[in-house]
Protein backbone atom coordinates (compact mmCIF):
# COMPACT_ATOMS: atom_id res chain seq x y z
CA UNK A 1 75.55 86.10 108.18
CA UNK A 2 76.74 83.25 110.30
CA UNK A 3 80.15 82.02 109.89
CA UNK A 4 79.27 78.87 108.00
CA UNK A 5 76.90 80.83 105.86
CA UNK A 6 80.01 82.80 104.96
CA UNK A 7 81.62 79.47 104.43
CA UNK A 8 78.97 78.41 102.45
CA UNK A 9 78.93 81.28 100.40
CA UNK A 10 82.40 81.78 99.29
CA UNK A 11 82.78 78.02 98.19
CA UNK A 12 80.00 78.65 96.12
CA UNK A 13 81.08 81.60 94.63
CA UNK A 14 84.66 80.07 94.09
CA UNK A 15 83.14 76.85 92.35
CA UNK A 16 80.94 78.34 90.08
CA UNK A 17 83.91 81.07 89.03
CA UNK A 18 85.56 78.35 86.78
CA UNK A 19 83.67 75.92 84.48
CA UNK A 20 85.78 72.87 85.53
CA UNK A 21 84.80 73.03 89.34
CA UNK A 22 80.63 72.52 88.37
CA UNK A 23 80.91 68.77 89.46
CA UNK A 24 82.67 69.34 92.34
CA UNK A 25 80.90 67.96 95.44
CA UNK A 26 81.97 69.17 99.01
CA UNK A 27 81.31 67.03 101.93
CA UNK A 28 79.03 68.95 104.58
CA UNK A 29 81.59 68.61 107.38
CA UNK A 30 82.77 71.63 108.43
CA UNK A 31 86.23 70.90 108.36
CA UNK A 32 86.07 69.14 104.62
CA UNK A 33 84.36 72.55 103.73
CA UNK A 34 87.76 74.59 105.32
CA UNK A 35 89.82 72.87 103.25
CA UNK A 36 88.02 72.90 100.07
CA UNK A 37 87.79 76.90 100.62
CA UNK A 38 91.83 76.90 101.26
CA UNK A 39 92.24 74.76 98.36
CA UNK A 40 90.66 77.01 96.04
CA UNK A 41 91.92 79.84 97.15
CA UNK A 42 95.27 78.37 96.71
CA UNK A 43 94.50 77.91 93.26
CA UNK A 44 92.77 80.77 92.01
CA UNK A 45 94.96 83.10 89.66
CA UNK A 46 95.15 86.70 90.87
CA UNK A 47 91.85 87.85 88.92
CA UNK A 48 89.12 90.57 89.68
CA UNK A 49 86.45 89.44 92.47
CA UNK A 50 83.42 91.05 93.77
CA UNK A 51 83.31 93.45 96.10
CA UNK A 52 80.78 91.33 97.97
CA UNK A 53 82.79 88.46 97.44
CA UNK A 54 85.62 90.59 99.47
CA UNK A 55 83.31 91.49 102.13
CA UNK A 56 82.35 87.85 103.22
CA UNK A 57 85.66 86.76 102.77
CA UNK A 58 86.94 89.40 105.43
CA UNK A 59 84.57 89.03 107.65
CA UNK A 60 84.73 84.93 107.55
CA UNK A 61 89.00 85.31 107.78
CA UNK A 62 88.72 87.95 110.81
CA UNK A 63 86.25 84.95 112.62
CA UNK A 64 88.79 82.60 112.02
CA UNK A 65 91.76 84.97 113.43
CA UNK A 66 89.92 85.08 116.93
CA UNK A 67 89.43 81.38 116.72
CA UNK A 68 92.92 80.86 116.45
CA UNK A 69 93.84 83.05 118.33
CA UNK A 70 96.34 86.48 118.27
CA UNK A 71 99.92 87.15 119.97
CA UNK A 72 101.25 90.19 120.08
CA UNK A 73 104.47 90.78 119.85
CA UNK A 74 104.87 93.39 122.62
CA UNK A 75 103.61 90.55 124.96
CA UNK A 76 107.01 88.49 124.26
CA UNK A 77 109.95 88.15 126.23
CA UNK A 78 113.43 89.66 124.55
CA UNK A 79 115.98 87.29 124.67
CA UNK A 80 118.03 89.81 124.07
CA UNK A 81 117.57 93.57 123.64
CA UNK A 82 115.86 94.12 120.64
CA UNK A 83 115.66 90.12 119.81
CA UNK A 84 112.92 87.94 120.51
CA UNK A 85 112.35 83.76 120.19
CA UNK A 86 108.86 82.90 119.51
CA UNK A 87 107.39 79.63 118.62
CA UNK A 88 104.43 79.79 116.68
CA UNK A 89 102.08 80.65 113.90
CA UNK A 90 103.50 83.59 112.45
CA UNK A 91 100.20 83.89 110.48
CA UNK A 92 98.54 85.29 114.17
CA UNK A 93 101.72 87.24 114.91
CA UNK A 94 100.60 90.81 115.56
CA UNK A 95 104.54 92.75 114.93
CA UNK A 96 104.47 95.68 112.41
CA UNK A 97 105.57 93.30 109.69
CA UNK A 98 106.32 89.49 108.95
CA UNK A 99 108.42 88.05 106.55
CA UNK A 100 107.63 85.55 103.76
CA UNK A 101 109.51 83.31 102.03
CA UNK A 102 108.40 83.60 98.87
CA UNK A 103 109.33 81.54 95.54
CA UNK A 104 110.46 83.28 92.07
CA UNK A 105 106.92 83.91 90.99
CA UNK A 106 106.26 86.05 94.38
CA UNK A 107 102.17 85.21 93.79
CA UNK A 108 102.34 82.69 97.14
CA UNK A 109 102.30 79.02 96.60
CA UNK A 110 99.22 77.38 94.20
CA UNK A 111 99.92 73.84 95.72
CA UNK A 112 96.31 73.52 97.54
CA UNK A 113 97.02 73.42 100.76
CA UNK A 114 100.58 72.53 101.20
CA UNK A 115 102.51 73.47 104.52
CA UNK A 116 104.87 75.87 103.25
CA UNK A 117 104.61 79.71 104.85
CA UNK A 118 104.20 81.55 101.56
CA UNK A 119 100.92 79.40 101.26
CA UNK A 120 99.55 80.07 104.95
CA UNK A 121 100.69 83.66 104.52
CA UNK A 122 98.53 83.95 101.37
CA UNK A 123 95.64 81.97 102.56
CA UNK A 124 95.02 84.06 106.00
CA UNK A 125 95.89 86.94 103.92
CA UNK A 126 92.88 86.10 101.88
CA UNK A 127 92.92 86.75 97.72
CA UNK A 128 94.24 90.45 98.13
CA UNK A 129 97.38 89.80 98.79
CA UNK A 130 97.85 87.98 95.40
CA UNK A 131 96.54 90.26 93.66
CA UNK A 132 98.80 93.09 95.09
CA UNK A 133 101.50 91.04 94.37
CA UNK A 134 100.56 90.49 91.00
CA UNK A 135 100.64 94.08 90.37
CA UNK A 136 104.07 94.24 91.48
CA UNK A 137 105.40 91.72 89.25
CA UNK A 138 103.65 93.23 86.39
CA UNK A 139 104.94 96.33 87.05
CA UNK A 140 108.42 94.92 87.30
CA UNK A 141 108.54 92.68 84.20
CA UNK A 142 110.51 89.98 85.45
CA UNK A 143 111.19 87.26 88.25
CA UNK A 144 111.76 88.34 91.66
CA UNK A 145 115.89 87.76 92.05
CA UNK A 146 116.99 86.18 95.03
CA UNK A 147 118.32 88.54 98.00
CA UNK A 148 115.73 91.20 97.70
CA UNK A 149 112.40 91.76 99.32
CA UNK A 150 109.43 93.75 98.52
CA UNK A 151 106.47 95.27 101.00
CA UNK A 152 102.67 94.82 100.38
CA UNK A 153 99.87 95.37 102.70
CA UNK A 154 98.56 92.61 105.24
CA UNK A 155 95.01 92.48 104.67
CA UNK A 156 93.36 89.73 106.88
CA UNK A 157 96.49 89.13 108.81
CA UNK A 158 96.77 90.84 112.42
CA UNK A 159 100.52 92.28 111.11
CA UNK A 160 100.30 95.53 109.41
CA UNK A 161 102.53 94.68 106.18
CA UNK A 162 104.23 91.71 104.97
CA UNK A 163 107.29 91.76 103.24
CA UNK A 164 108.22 88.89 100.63
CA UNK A 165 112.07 87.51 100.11
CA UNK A 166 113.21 84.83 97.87
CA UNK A 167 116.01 82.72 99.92
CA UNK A 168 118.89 80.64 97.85
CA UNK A 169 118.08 77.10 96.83
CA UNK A 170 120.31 74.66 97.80
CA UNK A 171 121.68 71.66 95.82
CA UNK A 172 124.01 69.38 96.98
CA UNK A 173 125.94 71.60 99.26
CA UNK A 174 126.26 75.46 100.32
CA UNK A 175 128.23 77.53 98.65
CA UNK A 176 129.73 80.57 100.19
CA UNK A 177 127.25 82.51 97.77
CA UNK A 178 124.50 80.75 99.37
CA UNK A 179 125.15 81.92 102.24
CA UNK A 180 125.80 85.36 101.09
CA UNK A 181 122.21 85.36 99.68
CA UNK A 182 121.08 84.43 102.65
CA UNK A 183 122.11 87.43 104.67
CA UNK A 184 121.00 89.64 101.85
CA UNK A 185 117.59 88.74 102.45
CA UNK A 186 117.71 89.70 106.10
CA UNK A 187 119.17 92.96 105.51
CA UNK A 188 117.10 93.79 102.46
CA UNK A 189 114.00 93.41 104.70
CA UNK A 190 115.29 95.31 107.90
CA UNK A 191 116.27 97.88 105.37
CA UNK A 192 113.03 98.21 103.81
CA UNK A 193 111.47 97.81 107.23
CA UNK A 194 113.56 101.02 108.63
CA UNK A 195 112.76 103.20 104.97
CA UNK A 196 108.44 102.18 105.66
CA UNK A 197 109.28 103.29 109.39
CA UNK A 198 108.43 99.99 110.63
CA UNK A 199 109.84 98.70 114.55
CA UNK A 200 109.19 95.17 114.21
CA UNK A 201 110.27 92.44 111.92
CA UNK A 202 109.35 88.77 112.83
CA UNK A 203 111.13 86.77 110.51
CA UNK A 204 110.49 83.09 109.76
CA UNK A 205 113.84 80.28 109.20
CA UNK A 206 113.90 81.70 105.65
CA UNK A 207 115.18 78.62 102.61
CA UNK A 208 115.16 75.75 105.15
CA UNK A 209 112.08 74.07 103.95
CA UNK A 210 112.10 73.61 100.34
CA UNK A 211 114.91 75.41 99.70
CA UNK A 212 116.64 73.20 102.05
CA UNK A 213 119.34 75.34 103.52
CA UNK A 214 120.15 73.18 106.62
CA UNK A 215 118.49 74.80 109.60
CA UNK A 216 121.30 75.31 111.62
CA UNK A 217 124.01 76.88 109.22
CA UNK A 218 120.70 79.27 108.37
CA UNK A 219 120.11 79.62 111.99
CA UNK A 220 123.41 81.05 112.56
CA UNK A 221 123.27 83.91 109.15
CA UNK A 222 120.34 85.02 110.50
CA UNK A 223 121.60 85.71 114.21
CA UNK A 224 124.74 86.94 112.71
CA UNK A 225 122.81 89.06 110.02
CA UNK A 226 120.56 90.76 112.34
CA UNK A 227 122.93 91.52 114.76
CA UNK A 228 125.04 93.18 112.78
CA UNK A 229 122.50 95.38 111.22
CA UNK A 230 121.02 96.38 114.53
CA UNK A 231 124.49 96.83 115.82
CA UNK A 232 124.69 99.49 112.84
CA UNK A 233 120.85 100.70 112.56
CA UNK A 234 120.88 100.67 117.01
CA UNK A 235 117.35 101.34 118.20
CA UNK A 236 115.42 100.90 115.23
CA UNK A 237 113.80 97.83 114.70
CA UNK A 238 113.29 94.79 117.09
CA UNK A 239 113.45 91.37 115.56
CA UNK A 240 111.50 87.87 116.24
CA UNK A 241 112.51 85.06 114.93
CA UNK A 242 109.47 83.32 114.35
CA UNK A 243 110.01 79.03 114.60
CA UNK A 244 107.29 76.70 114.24
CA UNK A 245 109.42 73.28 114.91
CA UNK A 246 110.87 72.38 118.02
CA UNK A 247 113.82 71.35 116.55
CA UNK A 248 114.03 74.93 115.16
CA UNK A 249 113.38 76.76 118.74
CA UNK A 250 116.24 74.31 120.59
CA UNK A 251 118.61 75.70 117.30
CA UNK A 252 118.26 79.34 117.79
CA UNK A 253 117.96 78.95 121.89
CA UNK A 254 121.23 77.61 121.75
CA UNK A 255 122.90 80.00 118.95
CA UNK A 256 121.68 82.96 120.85
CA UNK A 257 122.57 81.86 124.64
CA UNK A 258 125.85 81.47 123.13
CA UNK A 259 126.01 84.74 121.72
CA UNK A 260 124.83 86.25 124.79
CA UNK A 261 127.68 84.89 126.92
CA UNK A 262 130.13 86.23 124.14
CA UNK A 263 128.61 89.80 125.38
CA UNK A 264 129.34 89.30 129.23
């Protein structure tokens, strides 16, 4: 099966899951046709699918991996010992694990393709990941509280587990329990990194996008967060902080150069 048969196939078996999709129409451009297939994979609740359905769908994610291409994180310069600046999709980041920013729900984002991490995570992931994570919550009984994080299995992604975290929302200002959130995200992912015996964490600027923690003050928790946990935990687990804006990379560039002179 070609790749745009596999395309081809997995719209078709998406559409004709739900009653309301018979009358959609999908424009034969490739590129209309990768969007539709994100869109409805964004949508679809974390039900049973076919094991043939699974099949193409791996196959047709693991094509697009190699199109866009694969970093690994050993190939990265520390800025640091033990702390790495990478800018970049952290959906082709190859570390042991990658973080998530999740919401409440922790089921990934059902906005059809909307630019938030917890939706590319999901979507790359492909419709296991969901489902795992619908398990979780089931078994749990209640919203995921801020703070804490929780481990599930990578699928289609070239990490080997992803772990999900649910950053503080921010109002009109921060509050100094804001911030205190904050950090407890960090360190409840390294520690449940370290008890999975996992080296390497690439985390993402966790809250600052619709959560809208301002990117520096969140910029400077992290460094401070990590630090001190590795500074405690030595020799465990290396860290990335994963950026995808500019603005983001010039942030932590500075905040760490200045914490590196602090060491000399």
């Amino acid at each position: 099966m070609t790749q745009n048969e596999r395309l081809d196939f997995l719209l078709h078996y998406l559409i004709k899951e739900r009653k309301e999709y018979e009358n959609i129409r999908v424009l034969d451009s490739h590129s209309e046709k990768q969007r539709y297939l994100r869109s409805l994979m964004n949508v679809r609740p974390p039900l049973p699918v076919s094991a043939e359905f699974l099949s193409v769908q791996d196959a047709y994610l693991s094509e697009r991996l190699v199109e866009r291409g694969v970093t690994r994180f050993q190939d990265l310069t520390p800025v640091q010992p033990g702390l790495y600046l990478w800018r970049g999709d952290i959906t082709t980041l190859a570390a042991d694990t990658i973080v998530n920013a999740a919401n409440s729900g922790m089921l990934g984002c059902f906005v059809p393709c909307h630019g938030c991490i917890d939706n590319a995570i999901h979507t790359y992931a492909g419709v296991q990941l969901r489902l795992e994570c619908s398990g979780l919550m089931k078994r749990q009984g209640h919203k995921e509280e801020p703070g804490r994080a929780k481990i599930t299995k990578a699928y289609n992604l070239p990490c080997r587990y992803v772990l999900h975290t649910i950053g503080p929302v921010i109002g009109d200002a921060v509050a100094v329990s804001d911030r205190r959130l904050l950090a407890d995200c960090y360190r409840s992912c390294l520690d449940l990194a370290a008890r999975h015996g996992l080296h390497s964490v690439a985390f993402c600027c966790i809250s600052t996008g619709e959560f809208r923690f301002p990117n520096e003050l969140a910029a400077q928790v992290a460094i401070q967060t990590v630090i001190q946990w590795q500074r405690e935990n030595p020799n465990q687990i290396e860290v990335i902080f994963n950026v995808f804006k500019e603005r983001d990379y010039d942030i932590y560039e500075k905040l760490l150069r200045a914490d590196r002179k602090t060491q000399i």
